[in-house]
PDB file of N, CA and C in Angstrom:
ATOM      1  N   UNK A   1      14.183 112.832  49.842  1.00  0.00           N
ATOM      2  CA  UNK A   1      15.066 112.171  50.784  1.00  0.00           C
ATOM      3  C   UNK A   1      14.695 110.689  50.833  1.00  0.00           C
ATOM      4  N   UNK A   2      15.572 110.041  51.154  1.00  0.00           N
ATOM      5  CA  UNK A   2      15.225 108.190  50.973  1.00  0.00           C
ATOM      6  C   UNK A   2      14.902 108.036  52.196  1.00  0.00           C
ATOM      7  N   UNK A   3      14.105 106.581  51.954  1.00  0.00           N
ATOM      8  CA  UNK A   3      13.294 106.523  53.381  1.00  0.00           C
ATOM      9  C   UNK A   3      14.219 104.996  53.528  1.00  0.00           C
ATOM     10  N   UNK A   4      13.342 104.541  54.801  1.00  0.00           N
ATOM     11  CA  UNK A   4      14.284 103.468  55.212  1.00  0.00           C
ATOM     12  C   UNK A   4      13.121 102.385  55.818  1.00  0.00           C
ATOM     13  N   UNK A   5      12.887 101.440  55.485  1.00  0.00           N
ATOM     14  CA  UNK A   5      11.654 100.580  56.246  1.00  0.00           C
ATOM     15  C   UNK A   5      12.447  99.301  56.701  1.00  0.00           C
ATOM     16  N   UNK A   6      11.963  99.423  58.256  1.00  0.00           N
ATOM     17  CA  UNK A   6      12.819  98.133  59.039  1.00  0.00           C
ATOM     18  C   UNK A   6      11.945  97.069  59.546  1.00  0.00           C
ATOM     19  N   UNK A   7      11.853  96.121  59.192  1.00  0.00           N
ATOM     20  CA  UNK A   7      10.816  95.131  59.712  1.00  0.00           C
ATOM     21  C   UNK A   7      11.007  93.988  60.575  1.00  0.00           C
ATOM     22  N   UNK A   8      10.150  93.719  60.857  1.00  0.00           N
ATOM     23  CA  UNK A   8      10.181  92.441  61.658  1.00  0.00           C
ATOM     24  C   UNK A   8      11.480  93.066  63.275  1.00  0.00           C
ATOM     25  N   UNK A   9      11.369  93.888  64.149  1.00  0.00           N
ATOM     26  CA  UNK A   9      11.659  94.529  64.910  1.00  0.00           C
ATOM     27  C   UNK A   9      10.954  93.481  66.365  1.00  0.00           C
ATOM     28  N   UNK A  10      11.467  93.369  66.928  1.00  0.00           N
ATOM     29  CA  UNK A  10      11.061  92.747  68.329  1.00  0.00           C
ATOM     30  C   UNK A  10      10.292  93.591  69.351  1.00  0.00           C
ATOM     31  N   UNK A  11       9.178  93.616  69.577  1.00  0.00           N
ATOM     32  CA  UNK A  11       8.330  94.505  69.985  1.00  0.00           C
ATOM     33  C   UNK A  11       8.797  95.160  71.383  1.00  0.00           C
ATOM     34  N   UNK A  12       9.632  94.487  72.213  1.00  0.00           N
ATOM     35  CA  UNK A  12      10.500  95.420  73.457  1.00  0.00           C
ATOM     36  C   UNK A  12      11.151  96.398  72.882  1.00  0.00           C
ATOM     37  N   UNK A  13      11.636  96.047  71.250  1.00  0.00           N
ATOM     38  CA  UNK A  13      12.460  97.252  70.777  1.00  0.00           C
ATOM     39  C   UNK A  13      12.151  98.468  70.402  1.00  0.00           C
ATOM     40  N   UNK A  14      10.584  97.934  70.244  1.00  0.00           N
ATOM     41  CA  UNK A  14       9.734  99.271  69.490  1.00  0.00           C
ATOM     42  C   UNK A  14       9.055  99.702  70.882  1.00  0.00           C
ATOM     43  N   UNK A  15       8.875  99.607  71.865  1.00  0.00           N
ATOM     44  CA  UNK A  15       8.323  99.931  72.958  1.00  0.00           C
ATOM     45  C   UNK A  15       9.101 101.108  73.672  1.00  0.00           C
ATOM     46  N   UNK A  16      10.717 100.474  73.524  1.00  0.00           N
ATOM     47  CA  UNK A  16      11.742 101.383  74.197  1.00  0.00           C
ATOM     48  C   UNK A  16      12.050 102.479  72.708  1.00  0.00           C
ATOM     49  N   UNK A  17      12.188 102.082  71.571  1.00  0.00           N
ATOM     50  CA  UNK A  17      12.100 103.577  70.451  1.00  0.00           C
ATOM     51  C   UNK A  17      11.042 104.290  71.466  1.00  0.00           C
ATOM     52  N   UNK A  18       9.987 104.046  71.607  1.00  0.00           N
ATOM     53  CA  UNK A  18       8.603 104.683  72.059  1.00  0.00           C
ATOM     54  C   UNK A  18       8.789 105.559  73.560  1.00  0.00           C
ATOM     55  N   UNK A  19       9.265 105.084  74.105  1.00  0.00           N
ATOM     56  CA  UNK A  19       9.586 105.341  75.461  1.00  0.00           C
ATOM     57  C   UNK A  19      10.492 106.470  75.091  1.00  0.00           C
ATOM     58  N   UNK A  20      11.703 106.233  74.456  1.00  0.00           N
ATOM     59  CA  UNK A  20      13.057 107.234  74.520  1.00  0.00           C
ATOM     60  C   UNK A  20      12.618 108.099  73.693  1.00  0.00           C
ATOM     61  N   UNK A  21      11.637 108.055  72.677  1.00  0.00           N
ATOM     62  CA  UNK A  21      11.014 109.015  72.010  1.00  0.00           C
ATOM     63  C   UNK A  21      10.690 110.201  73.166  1.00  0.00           C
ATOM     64  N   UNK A  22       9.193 109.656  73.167  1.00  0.00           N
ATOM     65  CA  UNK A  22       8.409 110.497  74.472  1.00  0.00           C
ATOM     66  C   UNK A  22       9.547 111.000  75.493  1.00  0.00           C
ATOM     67  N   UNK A  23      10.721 110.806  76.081  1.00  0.00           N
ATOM     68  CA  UNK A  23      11.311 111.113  77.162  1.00  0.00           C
ATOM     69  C   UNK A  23      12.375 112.382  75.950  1.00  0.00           C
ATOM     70  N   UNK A  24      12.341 112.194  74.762  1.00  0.00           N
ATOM     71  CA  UNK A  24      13.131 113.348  74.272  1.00  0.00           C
ATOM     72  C   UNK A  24      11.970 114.269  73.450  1.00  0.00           C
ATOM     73  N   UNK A  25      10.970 114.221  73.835  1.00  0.00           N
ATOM     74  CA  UNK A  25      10.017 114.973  73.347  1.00  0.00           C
ATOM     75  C   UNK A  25      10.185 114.706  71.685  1.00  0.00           C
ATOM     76  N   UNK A  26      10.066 113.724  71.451  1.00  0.00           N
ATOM     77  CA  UNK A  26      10.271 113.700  69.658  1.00  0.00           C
ATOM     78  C   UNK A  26       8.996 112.457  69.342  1.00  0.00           C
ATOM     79  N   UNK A  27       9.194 112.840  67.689  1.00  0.00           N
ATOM     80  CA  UNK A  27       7.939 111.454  67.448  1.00  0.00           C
ATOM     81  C   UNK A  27       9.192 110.268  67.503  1.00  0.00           C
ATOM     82  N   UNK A  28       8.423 108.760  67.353  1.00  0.00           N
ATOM     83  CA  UNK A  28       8.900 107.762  66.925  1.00  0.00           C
ATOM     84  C   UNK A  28       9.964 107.520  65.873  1.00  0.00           C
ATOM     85  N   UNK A  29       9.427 108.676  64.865  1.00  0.00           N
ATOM     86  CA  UNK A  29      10.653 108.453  63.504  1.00  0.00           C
ATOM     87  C   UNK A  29      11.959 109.443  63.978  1.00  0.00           C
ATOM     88  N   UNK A  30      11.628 110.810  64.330  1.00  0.00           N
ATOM     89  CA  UNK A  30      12.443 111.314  64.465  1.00  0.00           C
ATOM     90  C   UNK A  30      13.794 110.651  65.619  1.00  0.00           C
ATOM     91  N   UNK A  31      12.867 110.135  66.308  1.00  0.00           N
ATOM     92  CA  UNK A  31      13.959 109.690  67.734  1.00  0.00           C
ATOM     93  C   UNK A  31      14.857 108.254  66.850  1.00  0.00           C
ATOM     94  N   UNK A  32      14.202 108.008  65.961  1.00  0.00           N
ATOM     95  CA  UNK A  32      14.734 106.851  64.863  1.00  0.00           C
ATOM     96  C   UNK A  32      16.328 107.454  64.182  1.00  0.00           C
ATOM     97  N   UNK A  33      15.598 108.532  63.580  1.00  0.00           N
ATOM     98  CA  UNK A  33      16.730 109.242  62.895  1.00  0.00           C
ATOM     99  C   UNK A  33      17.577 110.141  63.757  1.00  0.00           C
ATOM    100  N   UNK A  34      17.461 110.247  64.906  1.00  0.00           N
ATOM    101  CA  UNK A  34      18.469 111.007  65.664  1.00  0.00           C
ATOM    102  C   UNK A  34      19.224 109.540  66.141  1.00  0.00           C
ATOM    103  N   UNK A  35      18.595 108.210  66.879  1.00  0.00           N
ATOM    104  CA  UNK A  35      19.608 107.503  66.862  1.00  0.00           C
ATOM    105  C   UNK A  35      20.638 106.793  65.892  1.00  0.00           C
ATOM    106  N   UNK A  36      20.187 106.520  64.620  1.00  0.00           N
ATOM    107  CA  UNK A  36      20.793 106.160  63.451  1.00  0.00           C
ATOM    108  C   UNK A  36      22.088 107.568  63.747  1.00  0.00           C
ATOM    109  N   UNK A  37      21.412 108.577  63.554  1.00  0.00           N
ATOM    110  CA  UNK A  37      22.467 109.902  63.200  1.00  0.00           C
ATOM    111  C   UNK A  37      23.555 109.691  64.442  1.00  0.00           C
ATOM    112  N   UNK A  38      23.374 109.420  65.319  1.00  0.00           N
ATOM    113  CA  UNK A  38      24.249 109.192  66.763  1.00  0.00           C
ATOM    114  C   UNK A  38      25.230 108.431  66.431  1.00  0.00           C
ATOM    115  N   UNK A  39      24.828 106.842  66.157  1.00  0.00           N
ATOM    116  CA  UNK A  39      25.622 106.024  66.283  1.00  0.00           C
ATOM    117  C   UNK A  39      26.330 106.048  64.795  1.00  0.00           C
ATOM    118  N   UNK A  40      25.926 106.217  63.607  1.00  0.00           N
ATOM    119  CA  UNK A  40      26.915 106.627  62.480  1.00  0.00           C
ATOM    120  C   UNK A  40      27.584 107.445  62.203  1.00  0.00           C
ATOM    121  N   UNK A  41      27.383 108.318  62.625  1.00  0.00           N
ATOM    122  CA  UNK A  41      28.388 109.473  62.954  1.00  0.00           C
ATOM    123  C   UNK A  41      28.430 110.430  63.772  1.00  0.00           C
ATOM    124  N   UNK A  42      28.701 109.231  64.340  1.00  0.00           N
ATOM    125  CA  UNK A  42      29.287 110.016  65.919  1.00  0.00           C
ATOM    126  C   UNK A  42      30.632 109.906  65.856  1.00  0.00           C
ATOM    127  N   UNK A  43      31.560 110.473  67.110  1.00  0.00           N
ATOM    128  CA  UNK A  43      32.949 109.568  67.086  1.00  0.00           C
ATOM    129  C   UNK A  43      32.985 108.227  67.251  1.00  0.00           C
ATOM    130  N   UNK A  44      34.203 107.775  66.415  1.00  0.00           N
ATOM    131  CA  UNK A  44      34.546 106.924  66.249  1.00  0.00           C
ATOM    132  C   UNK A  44      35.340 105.850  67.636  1.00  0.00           C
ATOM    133  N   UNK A  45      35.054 104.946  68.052  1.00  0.00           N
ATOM    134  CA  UNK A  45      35.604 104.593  68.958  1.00  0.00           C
ATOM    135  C   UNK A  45      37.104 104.284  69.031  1.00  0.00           C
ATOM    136  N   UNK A  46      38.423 104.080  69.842  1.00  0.00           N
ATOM    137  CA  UNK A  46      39.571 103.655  69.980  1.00  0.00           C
ATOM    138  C   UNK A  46      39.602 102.398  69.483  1.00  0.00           C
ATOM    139  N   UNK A  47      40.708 102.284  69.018  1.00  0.00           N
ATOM    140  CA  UNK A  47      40.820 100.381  68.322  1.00  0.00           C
ATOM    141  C   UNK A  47      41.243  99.939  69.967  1.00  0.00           C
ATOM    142  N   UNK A  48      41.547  98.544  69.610  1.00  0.00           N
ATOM    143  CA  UNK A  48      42.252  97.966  70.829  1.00  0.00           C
ATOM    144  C   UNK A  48      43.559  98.642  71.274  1.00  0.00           C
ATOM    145  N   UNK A  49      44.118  98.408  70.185  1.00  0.00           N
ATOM    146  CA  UNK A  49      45.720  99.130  70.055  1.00  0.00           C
ATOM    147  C   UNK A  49      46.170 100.437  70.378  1.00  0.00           C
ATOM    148  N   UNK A  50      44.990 101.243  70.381  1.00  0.00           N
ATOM    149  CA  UNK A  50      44.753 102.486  70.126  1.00  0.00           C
ATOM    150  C   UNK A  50      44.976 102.830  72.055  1.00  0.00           C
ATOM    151  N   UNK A  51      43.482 102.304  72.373  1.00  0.00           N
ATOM    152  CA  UNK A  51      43.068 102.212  73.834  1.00  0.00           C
ATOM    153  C   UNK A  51      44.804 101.581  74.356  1.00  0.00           C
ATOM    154  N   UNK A  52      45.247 100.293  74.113  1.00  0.00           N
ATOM    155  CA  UNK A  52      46.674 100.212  75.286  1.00  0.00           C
ATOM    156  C   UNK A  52      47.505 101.238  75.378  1.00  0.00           C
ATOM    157  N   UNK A  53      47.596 101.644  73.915  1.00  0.00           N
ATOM    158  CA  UNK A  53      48.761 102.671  73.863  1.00  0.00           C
ATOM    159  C   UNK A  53      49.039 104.198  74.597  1.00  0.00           C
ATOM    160  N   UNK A  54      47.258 104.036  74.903  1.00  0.00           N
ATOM    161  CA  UNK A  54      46.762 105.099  75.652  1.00  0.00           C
ATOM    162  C   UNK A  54      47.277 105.139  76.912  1.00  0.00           C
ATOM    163  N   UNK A  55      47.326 104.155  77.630  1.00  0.00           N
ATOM    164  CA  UNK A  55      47.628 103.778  79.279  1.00  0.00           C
ATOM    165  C   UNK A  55      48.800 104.167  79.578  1.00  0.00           C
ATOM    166  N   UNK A  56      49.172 104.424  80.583  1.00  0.00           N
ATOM    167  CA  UNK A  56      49.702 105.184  81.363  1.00  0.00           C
ATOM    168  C   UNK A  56      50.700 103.762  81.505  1.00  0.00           C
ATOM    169  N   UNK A  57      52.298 104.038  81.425  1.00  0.00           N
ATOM    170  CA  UNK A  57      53.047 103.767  81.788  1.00  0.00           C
ATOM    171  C   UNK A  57      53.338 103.807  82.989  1.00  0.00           C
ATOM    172  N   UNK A  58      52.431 102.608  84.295  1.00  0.00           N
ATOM    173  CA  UNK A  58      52.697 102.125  85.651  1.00  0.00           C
ATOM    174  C   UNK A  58      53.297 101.205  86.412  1.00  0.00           C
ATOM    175  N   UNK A  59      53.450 101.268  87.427  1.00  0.00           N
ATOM    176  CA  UNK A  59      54.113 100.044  87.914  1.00  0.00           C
ATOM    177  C   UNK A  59      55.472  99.090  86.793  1.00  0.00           C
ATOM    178  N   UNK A  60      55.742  97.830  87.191  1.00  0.00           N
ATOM    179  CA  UNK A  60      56.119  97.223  86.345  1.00  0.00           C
ATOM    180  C   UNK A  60      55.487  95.725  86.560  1.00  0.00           C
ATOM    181  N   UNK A  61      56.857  94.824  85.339  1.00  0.00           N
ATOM    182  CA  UNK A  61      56.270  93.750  84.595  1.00  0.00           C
ATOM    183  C   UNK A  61      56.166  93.421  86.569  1.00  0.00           C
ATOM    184  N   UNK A  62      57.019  93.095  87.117  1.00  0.00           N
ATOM    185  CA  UNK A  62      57.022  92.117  88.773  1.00  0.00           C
ATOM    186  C   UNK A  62      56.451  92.796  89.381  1.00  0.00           C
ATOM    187  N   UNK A  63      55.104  93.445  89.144  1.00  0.00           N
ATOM    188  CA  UNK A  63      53.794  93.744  90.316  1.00  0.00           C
ATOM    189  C   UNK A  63      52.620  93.063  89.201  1.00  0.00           C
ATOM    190  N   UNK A  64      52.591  92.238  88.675  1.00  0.00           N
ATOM    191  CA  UNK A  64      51.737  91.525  87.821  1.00  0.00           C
ATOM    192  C   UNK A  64      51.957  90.406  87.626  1.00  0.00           C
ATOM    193  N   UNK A  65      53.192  89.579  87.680  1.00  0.00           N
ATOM    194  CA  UNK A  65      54.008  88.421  87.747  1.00  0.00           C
ATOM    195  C   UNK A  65      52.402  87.596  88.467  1.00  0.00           C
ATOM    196  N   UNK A  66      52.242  86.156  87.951  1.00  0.00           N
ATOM    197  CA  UNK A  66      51.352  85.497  88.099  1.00  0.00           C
ATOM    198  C   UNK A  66      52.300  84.313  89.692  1.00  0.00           C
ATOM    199  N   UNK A  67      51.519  83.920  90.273  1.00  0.00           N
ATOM    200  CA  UNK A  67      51.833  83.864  91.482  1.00  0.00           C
ATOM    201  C   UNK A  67      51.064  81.780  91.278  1.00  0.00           C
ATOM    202  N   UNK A  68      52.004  81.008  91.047  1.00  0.00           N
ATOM    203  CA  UNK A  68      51.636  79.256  90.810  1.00  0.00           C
ATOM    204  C   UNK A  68      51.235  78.670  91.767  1.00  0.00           C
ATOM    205  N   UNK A  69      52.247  78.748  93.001  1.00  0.00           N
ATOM    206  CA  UNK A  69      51.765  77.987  93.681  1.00  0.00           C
ATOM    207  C   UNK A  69      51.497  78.090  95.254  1.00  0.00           C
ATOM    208  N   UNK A  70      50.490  77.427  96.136  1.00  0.00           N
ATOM    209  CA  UNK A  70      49.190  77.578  97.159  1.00  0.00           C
ATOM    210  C   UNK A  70      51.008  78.797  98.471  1.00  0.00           C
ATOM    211  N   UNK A  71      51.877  78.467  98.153  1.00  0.00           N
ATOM    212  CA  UNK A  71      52.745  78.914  99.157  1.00  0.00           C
ATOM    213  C   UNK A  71      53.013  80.515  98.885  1.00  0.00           C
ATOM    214  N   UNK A  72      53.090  80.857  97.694  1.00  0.00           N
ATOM    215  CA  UNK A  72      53.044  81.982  96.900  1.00  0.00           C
ATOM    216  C   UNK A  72      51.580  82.648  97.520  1.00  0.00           C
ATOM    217  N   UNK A  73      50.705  82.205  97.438  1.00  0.00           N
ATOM    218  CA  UNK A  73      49.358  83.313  98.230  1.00  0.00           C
ATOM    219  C   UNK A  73      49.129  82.946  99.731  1.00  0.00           C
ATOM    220  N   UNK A  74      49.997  82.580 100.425  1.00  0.00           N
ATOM    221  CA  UNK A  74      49.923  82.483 101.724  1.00  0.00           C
ATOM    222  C   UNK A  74      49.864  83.986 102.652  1.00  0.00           C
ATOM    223  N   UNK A  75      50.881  84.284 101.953  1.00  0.00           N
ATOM    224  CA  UNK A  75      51.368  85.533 102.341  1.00  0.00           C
ATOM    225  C   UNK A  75      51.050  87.307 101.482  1.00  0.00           C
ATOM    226  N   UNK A  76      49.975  87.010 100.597  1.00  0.00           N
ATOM    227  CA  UNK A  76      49.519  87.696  99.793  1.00  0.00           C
ATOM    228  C   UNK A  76      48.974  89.084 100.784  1.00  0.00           C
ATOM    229  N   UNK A  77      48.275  89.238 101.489  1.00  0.00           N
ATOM    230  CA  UNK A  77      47.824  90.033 102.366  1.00  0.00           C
ATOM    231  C   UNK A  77      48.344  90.542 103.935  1.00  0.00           C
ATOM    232  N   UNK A  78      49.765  89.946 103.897  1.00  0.00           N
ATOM    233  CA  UNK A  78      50.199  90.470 105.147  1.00  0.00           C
ATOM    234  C   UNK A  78      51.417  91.078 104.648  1.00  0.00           C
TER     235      UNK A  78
END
């Protein structure tokens, strides 16, 4: 199996591998290769496009209408 050597790592980073290790009962490498395995194939996230298209058809365009000028928010809350 191929190995993988990562260097020059910022030592808070290797502290918290260390930490999230110990808190999943695993060594250092393994908790390595379970996060690699997580974030590469895991699911895939929504595009942007993906996520709007998702939303719920609410309200309309004139409950979002941008509001110019100081006379327009006078009355915003009553």
């Amino acid at each position: 199996m191929p190995s993988l050597v990562v260097r020059n790592l910022d030592e808070t980073l290797v502290k918290a591998l260390k930490a999230r290790a110990a808190a999943h009962h695993r060594s250092t490498e393994a908790e390595h290769r379970a996060i690699l395995a997580e974030v590469l194939t895991g699911p895939q996230r929504k595009s942007f496009t993906e996520a709007l298209a998702a939303m719920p058809n609410v309200g309309s365009d004139t409950d979002f209408l941008r509001m110019d000028t100081e006379s327009d928010l006078t009355d915003v809350f009553d």
